[in-house]
Protein backbone atom coordinates (compact mmCIF):
# COMPACT_ATOMS: atom_id res chain seq x y z
CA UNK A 1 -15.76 -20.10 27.79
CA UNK A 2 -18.57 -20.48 25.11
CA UNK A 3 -18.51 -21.97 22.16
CA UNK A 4 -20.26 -21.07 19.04
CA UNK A 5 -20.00 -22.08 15.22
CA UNK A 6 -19.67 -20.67 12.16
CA UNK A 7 -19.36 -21.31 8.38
CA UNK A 8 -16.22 -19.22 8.16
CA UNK A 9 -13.91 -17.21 10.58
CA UNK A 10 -11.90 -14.25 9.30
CA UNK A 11 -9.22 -12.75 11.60
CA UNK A 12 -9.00 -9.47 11.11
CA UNK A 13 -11.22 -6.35 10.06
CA UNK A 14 -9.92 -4.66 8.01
CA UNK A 15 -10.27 -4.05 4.49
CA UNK A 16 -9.63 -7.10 3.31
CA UNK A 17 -11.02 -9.03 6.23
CA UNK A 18 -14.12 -6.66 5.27
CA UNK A 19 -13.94 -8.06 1.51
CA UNK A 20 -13.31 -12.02 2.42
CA UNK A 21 -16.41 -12.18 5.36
CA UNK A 22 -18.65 -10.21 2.58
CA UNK A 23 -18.21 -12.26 -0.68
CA UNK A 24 -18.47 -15.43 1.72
CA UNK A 25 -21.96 -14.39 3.06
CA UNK A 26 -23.15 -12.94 -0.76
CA UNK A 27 -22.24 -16.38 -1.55
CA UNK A 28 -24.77 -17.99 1.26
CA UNK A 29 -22.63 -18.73 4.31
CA UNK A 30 -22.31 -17.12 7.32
CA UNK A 31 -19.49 -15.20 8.54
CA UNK A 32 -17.94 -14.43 11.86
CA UNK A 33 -15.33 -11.16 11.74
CA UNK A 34 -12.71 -10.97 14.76
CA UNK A 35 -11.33 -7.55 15.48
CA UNK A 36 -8.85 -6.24 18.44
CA UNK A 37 -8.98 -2.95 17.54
CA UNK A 38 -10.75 -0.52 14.84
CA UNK A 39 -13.01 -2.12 12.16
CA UNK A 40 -12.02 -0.86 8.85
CA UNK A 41 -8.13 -1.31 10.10
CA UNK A 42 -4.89 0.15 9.22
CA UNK A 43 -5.74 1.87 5.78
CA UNK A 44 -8.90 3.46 6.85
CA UNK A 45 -6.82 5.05 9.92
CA UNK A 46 -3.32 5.13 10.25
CA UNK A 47 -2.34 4.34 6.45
CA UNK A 48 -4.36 5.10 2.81
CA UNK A 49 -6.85 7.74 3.93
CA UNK A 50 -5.67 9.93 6.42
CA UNK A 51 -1.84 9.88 4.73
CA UNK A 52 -3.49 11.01 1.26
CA UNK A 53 -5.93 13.37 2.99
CA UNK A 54 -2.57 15.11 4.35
CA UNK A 55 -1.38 14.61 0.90
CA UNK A 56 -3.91 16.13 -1.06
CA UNK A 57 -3.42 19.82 -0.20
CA UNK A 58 -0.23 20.52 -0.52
CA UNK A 59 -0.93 18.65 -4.42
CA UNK A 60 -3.70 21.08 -4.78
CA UNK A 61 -1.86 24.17 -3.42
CA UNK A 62 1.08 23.37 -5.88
CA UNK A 63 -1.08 22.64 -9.40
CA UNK A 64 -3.17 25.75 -8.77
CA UNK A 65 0.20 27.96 -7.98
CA UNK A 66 1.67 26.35 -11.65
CA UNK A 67 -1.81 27.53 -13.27
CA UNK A 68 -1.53 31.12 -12.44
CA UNK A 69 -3.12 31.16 -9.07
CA UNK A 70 -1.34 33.11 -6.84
CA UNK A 71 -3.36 33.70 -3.74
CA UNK A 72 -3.89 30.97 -0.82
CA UNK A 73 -2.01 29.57 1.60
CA UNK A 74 -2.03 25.49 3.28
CA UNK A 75 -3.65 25.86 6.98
CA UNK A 76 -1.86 22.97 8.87
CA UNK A 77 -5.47 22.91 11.39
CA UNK A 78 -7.32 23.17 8.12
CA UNK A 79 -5.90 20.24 6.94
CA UNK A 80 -5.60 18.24 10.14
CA UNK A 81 -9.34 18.58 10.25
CA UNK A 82 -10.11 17.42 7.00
CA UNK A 83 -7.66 14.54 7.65
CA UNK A 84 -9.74 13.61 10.97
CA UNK A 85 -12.76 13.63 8.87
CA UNK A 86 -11.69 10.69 6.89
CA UNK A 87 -10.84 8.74 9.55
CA UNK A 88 -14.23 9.84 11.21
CA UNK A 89 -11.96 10.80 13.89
CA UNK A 90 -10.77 7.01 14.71
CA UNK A 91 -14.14 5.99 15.18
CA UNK A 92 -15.54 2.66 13.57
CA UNK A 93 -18.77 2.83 14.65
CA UNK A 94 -20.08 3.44 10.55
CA UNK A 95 -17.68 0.64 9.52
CA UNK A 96 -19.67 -1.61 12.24
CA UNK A 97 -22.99 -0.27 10.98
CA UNK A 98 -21.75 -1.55 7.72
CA UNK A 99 -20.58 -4.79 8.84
CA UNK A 100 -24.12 -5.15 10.02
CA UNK A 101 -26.24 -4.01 7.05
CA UNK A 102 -23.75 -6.82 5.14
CA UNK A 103 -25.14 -9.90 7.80
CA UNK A 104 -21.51 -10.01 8.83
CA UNK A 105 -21.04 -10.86 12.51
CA UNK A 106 -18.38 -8.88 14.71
CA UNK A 107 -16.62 -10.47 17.48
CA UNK A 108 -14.53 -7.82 19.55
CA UNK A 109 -11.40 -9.32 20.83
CA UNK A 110 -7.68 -10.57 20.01
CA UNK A 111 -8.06 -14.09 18.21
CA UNK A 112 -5.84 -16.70 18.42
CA UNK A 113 -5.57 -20.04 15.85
CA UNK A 114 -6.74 -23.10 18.65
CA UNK A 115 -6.16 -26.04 16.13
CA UNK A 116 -8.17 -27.03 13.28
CA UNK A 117 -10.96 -24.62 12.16
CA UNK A 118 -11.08 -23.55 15.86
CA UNK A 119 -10.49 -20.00 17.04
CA UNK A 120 -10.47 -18.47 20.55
CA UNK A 121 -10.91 -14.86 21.03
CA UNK A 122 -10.18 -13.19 24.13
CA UNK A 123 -10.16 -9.61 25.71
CA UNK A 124 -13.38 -8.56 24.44
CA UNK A 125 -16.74 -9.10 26.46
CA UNK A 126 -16.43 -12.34 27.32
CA UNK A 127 -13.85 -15.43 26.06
CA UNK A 128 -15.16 -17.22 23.05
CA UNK A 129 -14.25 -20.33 21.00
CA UNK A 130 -15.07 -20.15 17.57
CA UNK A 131 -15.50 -23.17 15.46
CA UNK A 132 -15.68 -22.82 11.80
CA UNK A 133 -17.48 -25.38 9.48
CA UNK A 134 -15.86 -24.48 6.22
CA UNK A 135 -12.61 -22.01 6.76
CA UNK A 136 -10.62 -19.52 8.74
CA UNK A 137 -9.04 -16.95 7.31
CA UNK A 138 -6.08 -14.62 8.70
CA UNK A 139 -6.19 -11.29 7.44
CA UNK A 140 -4.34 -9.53 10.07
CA UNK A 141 -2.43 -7.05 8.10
CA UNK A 142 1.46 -6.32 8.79
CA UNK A 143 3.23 -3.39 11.24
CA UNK A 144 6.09 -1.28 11.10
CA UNK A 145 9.32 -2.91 11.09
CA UNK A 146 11.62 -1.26 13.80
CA UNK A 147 15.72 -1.90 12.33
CA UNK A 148 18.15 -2.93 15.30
CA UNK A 149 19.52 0.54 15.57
CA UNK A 150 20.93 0.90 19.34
CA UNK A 151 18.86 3.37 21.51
CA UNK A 152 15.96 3.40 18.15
CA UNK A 153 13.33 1.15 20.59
CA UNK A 154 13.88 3.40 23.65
CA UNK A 155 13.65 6.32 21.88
CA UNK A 156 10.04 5.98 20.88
CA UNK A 157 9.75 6.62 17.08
CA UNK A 158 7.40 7.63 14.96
CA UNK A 159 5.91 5.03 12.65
CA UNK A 160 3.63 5.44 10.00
CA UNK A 161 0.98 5.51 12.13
CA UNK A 162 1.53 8.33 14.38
CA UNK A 163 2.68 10.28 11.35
CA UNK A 164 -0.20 9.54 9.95
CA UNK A 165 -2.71 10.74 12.85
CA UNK A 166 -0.03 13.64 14.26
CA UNK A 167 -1.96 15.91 16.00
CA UNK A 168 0.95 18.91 16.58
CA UNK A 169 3.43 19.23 13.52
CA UNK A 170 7.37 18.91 14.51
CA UNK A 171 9.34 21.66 13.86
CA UNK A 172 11.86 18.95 12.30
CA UNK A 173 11.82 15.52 12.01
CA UNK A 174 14.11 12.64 10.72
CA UNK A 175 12.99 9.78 8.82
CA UNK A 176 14.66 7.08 8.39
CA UNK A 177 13.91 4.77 5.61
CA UNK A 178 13.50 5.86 1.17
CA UNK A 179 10.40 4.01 0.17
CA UNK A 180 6.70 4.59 -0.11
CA UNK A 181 5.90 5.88 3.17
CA UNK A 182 9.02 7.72 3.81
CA UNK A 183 8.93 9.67 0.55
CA UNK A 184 4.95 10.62 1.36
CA UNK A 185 5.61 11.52 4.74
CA UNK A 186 8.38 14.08 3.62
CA UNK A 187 6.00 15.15 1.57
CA UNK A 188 3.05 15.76 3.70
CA UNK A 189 5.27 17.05 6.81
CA UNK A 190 7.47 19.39 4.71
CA UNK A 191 4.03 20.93 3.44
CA UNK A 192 3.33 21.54 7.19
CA UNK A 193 6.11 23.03 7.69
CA UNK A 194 8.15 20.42 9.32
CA UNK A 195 11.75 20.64 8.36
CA UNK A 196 12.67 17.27 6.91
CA UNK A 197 15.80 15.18 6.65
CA UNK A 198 15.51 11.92 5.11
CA UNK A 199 17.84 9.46 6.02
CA UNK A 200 18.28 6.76 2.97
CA UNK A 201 20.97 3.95 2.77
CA UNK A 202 19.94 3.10 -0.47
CA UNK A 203 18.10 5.65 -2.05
CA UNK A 204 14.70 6.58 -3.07
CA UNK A 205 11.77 4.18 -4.56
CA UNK A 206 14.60 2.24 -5.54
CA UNK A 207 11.65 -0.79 -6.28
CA UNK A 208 10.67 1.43 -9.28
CA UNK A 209 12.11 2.95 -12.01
CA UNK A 210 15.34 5.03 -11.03
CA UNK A 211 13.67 7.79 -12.67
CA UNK A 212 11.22 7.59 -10.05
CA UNK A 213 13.43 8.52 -6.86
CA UNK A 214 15.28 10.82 -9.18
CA UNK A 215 12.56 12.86 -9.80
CA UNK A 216 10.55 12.85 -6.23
CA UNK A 217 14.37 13.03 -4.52
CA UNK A 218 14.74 16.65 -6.77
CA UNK A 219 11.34 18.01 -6.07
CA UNK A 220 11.74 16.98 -2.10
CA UNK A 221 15.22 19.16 -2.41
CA UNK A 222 13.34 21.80 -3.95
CA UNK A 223 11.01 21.86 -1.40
CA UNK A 224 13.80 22.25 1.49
CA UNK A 225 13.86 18.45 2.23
CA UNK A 226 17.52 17.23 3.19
CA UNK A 227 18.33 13.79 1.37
CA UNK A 228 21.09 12.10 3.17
CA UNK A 229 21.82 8.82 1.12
CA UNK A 230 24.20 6.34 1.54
CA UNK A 231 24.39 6.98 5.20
CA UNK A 232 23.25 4.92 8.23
CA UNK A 233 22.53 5.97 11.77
CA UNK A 234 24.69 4.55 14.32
CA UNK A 235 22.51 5.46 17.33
CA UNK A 236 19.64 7.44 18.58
CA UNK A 237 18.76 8.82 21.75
CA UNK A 238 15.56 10.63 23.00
CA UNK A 239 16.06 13.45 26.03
CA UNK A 240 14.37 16.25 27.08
CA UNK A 241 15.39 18.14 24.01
CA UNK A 242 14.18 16.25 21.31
CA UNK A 243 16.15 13.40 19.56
CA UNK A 244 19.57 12.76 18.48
CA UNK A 245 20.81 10.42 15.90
CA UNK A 246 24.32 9.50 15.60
CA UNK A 247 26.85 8.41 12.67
CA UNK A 248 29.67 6.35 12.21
CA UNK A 249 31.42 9.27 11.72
CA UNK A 250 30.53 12.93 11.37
CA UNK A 251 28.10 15.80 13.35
CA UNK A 252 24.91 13.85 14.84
CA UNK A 253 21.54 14.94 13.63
CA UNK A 254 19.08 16.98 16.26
CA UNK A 255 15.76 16.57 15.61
CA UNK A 256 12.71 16.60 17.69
CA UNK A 257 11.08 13.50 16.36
CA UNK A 258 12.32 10.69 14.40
CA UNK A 259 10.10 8.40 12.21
CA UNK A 260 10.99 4.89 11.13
CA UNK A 261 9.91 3.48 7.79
CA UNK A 262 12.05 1.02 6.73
CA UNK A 263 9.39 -1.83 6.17
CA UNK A 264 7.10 -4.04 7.51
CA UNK A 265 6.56 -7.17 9.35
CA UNK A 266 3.67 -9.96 9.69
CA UNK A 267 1.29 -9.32 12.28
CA UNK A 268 1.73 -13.08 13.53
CA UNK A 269 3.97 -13.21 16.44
CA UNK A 270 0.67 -13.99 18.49
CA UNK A 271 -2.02 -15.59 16.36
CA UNK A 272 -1.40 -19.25 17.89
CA UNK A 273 0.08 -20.03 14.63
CA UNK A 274 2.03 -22.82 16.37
CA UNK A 275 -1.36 -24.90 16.54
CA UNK A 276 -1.52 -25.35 13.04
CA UNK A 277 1.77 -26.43 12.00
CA UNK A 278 3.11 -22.62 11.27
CA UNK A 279 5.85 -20.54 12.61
CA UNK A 280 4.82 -17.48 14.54
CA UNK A 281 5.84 -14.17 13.77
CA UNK A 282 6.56 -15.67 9.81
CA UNK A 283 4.66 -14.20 6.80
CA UNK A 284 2.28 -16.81 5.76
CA UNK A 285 2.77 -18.72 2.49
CA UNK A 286 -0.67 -19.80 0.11
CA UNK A 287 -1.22 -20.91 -3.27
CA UNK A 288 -3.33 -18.45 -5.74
CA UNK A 289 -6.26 -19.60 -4.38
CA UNK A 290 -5.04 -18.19 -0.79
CA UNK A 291 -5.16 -21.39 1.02
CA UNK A 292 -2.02 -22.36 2.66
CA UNK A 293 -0.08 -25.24 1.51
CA UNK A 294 -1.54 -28.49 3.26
CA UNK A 295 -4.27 -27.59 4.53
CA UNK A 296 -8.04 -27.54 3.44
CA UNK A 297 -9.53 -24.97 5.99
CA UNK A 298 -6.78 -22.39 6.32
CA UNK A 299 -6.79 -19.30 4.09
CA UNK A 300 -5.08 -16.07 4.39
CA UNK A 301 -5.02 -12.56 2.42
CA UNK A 302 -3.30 -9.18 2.29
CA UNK A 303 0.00 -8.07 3.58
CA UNK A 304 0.33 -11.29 5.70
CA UNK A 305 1.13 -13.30 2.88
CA UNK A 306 3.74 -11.19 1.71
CA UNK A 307 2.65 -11.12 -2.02
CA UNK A 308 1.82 -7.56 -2.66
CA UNK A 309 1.55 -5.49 0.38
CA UNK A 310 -1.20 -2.69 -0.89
CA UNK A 311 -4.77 -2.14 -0.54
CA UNK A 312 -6.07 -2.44 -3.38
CA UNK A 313 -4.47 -5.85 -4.21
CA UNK A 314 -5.26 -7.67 -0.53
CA UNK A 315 -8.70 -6.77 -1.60
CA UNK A 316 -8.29 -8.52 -4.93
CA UNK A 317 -6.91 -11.28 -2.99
CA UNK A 318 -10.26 -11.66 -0.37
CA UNK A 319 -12.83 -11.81 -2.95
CA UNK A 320 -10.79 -14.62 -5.00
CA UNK A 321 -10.47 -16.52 -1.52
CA UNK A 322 -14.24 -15.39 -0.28
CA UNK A 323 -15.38 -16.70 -3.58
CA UNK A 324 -13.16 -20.11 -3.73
CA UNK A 325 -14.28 -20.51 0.10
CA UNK A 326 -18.03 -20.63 -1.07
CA UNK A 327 -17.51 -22.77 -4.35
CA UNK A 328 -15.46 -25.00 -2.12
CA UNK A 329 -18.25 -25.40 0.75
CA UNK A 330 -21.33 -25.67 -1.82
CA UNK A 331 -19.46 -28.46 -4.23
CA UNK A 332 -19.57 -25.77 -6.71
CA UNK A 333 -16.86 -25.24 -9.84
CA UNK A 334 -13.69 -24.07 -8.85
CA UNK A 335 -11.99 -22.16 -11.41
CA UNK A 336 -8.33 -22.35 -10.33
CA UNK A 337 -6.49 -21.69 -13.76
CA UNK A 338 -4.87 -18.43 -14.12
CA UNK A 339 -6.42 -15.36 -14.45
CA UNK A 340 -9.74 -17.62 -13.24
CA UNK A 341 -12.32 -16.05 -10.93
CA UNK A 342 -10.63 -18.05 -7.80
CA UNK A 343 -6.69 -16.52 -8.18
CA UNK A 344 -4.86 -13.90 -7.30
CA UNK A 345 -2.94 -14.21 -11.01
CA UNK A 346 -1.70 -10.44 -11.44
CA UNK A 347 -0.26 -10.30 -7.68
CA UNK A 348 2.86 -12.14 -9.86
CA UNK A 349 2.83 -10.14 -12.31
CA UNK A 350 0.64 -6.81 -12.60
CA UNK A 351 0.34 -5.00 -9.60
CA UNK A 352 -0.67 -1.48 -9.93
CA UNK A 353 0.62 0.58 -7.31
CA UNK A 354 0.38 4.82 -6.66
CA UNK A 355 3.40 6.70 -4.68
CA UNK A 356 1.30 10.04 -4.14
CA UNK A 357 4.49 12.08 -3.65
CA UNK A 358 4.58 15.50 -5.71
CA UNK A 359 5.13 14.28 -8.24
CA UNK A 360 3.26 10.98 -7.90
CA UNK A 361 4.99 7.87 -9.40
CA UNK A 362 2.42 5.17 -10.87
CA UNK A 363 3.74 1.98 -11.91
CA UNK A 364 2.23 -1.79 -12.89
CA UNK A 365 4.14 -4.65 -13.64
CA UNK A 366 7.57 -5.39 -14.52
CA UNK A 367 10.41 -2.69 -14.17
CA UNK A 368 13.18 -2.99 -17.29
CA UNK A 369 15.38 -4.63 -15.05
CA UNK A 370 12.83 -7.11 -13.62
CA UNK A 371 11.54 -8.29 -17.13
CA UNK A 372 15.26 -8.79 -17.98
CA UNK A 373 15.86 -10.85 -15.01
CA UNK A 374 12.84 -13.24 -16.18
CA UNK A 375 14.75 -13.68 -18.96
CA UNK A 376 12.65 -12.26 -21.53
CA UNK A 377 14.05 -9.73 -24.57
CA UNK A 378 13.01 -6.58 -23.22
CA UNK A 379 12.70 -3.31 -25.47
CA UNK A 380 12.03 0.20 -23.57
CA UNK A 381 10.61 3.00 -24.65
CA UNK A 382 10.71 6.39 -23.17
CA UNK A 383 9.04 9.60 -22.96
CA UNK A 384 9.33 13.17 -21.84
CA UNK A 385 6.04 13.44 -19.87
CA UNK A 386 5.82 17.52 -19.70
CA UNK A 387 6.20 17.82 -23.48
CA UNK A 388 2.47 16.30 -23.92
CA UNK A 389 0.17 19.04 -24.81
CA UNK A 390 -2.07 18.31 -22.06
CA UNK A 391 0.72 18.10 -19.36
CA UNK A 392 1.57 21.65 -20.62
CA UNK A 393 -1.92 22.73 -20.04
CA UNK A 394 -1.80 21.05 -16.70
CA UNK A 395 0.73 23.03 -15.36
CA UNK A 396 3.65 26.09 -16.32
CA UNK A 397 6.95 23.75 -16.36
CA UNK A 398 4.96 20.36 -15.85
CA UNK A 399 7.91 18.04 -15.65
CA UNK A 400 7.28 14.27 -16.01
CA UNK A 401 8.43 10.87 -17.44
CA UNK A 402 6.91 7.96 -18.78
CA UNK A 403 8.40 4.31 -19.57
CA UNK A 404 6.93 1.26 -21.11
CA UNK A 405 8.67 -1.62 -20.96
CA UNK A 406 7.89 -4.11 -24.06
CA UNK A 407 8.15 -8.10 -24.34
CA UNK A 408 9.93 -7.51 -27.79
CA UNK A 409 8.88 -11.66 -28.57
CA UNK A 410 5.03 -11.47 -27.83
CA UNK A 411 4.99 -7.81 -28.67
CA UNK A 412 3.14 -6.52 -25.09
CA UNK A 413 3.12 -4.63 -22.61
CA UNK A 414 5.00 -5.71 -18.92
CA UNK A 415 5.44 -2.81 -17.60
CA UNK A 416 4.36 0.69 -17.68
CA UNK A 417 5.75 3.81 -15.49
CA UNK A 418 4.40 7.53 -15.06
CA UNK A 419 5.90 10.09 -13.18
CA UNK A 420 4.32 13.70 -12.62
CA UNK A 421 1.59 15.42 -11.45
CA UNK A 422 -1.86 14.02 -11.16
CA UNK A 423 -0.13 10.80 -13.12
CA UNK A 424 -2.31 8.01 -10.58
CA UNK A 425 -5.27 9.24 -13.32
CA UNK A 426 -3.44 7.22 -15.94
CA UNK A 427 -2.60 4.02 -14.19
CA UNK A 428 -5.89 2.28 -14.89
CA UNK A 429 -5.44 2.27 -18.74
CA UNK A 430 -2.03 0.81 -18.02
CA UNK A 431 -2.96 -1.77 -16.12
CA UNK A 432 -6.07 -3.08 -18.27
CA UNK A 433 -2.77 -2.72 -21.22
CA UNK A 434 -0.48 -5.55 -19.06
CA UNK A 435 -3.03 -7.45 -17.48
CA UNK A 436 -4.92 -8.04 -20.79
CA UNK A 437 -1.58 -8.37 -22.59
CA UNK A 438 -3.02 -6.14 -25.40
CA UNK A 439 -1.00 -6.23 -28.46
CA UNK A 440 1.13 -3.21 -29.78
CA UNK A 441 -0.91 -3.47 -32.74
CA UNK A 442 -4.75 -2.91 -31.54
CA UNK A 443 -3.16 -0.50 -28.51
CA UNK A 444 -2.61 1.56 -31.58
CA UNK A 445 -6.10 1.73 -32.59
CA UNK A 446 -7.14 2.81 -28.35
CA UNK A 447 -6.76 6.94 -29.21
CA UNK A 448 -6.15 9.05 -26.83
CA UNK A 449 -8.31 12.16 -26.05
CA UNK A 450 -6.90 15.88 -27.15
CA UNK A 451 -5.65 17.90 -25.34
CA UNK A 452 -5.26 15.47 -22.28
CA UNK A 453 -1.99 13.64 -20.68
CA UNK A 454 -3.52 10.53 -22.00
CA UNK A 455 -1.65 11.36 -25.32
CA UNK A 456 1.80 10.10 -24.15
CA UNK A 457 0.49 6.92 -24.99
CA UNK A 458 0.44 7.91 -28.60
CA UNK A 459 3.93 9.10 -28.12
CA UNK A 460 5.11 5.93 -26.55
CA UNK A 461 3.79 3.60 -29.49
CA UNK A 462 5.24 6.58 -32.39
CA UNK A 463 8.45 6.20 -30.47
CA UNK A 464 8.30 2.42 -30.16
CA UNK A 465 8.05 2.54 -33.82
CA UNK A 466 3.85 2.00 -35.06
């Protein structure tokens, strides 16, 4: 085995992997990456890009049928190919070019933790032991959590990542599970022509607002989509025929795939987190500054902590802990207070996240009930989305909904929820509102642009009472 040495090790390629190795080597270290399979991981192929690139059409097909176009039709190989492009047809050689041009080293190979700053990756060319100087970090992400069903393992599901990169469309297809990627794969499926039954216990996007799954669970219905809630299955099994999924009581279900997405779990079963002190196969716990608790080397990021399982926030997370990492190494000021340069402050509290389901549901912060359960004095406001002039113009019948949740005692926004069309557009302005805990007040005095769907947040604040 050789040994070679590092300032810091990051496990895992991905897009937060990506983030941590680059601020660390802006900031004058070097960097080692480890990666077992695609650089550019789970979101560039099997989760964020391809699933919106099947997403997008069917949006596209629907807004320009509710402005007056008639004509056109979605090509299922049409979009299949345009999907492929964005995942450059699971090929990471650009992401490695990029890795490159950023003086970010790639190690192929599955890593392991080997004790204290030490790392040993195997599988790839050759075995390797790593030692870092300053820090390892584990960004390895999270994978589909498979429920205990009886027959479910054996009968090979789909999980989000072979819906995701399906290369022949089912004729029907089950999915079991009411959240994010269950509601977008009924989406994109259904616009391929699968037929869809989804299969949820509990509901729809029950995390959000319940006028969120109210509103995607209708248009799904409209679309042909069977939503079976309250029900669980009691067994599946896979034969020649397709699949069959079986109740506690009632007809079983014949479908000719089945696709579970009911959650995730920590991709640490294997990561020789047993050398350190940690449990394997456990989520792993850090402080806002991403280290985890004890130690002074160990760092992690992204789903694996368990803090806000999204893209867009594990790479908020990796450049706070690329840039503590450096100030840490070079004796330089670490500025650990909230909402400081080196925290993750708004994982807690102000996490923007997009459902892009037709309509899409975009959401930051608190829900009502949430901001209730923190115990503060909560006001809400509603608002009829589609009755905005520029929702209107958007689209014949645009239907929507918007919420704002208030802290009635310091006057802010904590929470802010859109539903409808082309509603992700808006999120932004929401977020900068609860993050920057912008008064009611000087919100008034932020005017919204006529004729655009921006305007509901005039209507929010009139009906709020300013």
């Amino acid at each position: 085995m050789s040994v070679r040495e590092t300032d810091v090790v990051v496990i895992g390629a991905g897009p937060v992997g990506e983030n941590v190795a680059d601020r660390v080597v802006r900031g004058g270290l070097r960097a080692v990456i480890v990666e077992a399979e695609l650089v550019g991981g789970e979101c560039s192929y099997w989760a964020c890009m391809p699933s919106k690139a099947l997403l997008r059409t069917g949006a596209a097909h629907r807004a320009a049928q509710a402005a007056g176009v008639e004509d056109g039709r979605v090509d299922r190989d049409v979009v299949l190919r345009r999907r492929d492009s964005f995942t450059s047809g699971w090929d990471d050689s650009g992401q490695v070019q990029w890795l490159q041009s950023a003086g970010i080293d790639l190690v192929r190979g599955h890593a392991r933790l080997a004790g204290e700053r030490r790392v040993v990756v195997s599988g790839g060319d050759e075995e390797v032991e790593i030692v870092a100087r300053h820090a390892v970090v584990v960004t390895v992400g999270s994978a589909a959590r498979l429920p205990g069903i009886p027959g479910l393992a054996e009968a090979e599901p789909w999980t989000s990542r072979e819906a995701t990169a399906l290369q022949t469309v089912p004729g029907s297809i089950a999915i079991i599970g009411g959240g994010v990627v269950a509601t977008e794969a009924a989406t994109f499926l259904a616009d391929l022509g699968s037929r869809v039954t989804v299969l949820a216990r509990s509901g729809l996007l029950t995390a959000f607002e319940p006028v969120a799954g109210e509103q995607v669970a209708g248009a799904l219905r409209e679309r042909g989509v069977d939503i079976r809630e309250g029900i669980a299955p009691a067994r599946v099994t896979r034969d020649e025929a397709g699949v069959q999924i079986e109740f506690g009581d009632g007809e079983p279900l014949r479908v000719d795939e089945v696709l579970v997405a009911t959650g995730r779990v920590p991709r640490t079963e294997d990561l020789g987190l047993e050398t350190v002190g940690l449990e394997p196969g456990e989520w792993i716990a850090v402080d806002d500054t991403l280290r985890v608790a004890g130690s002074d080397w160990l760092y992690a990021a992204g789903d694996v902590t368990h803090r806000a399982l999204l893209t867009h926030q594990g790479k908020y997370q990796a450049r706070a802990a690329g840039d503590v990492i450096v100030a840490r190494a070079t004796g330089g000021e670490v500025r650990d207070r909230p909402w400081g340069a080196h925290v993750a402050t708004a994982d807690h509290a102000a996490v923007p996240q997009v459902v892009f389901t037709d309509p899409e549901v975009a959401a930051v912060g608190l829900t009502a009930a949430q901001a209730q359960d923190a115990g503060m004095r909560v006001r809400v406001v509603d608002y009829d989305l589609g009755s905005v002039a520029g929702a209107s113009l958007t689209a014949d019948g645009y239907a929507g909904a918007a919420r704002a949740v208030v802290d009635e005692d310091r006057r802010v926004l904590v929470g802010v929820t859109f539903v409808g069309a082309g509603v992700a557009e808006l999120l932004h302005a929401a977020t900068i509102a609860v993050v920057g805990e912008v008064p009611l007040e000087r919100l008034w005095h932020a005017v919204p642009a006529y004729p655009t769907i921006s305007e509901v947040w005039l209507r929010l604040l009139e009906t709020y009472g300013l």
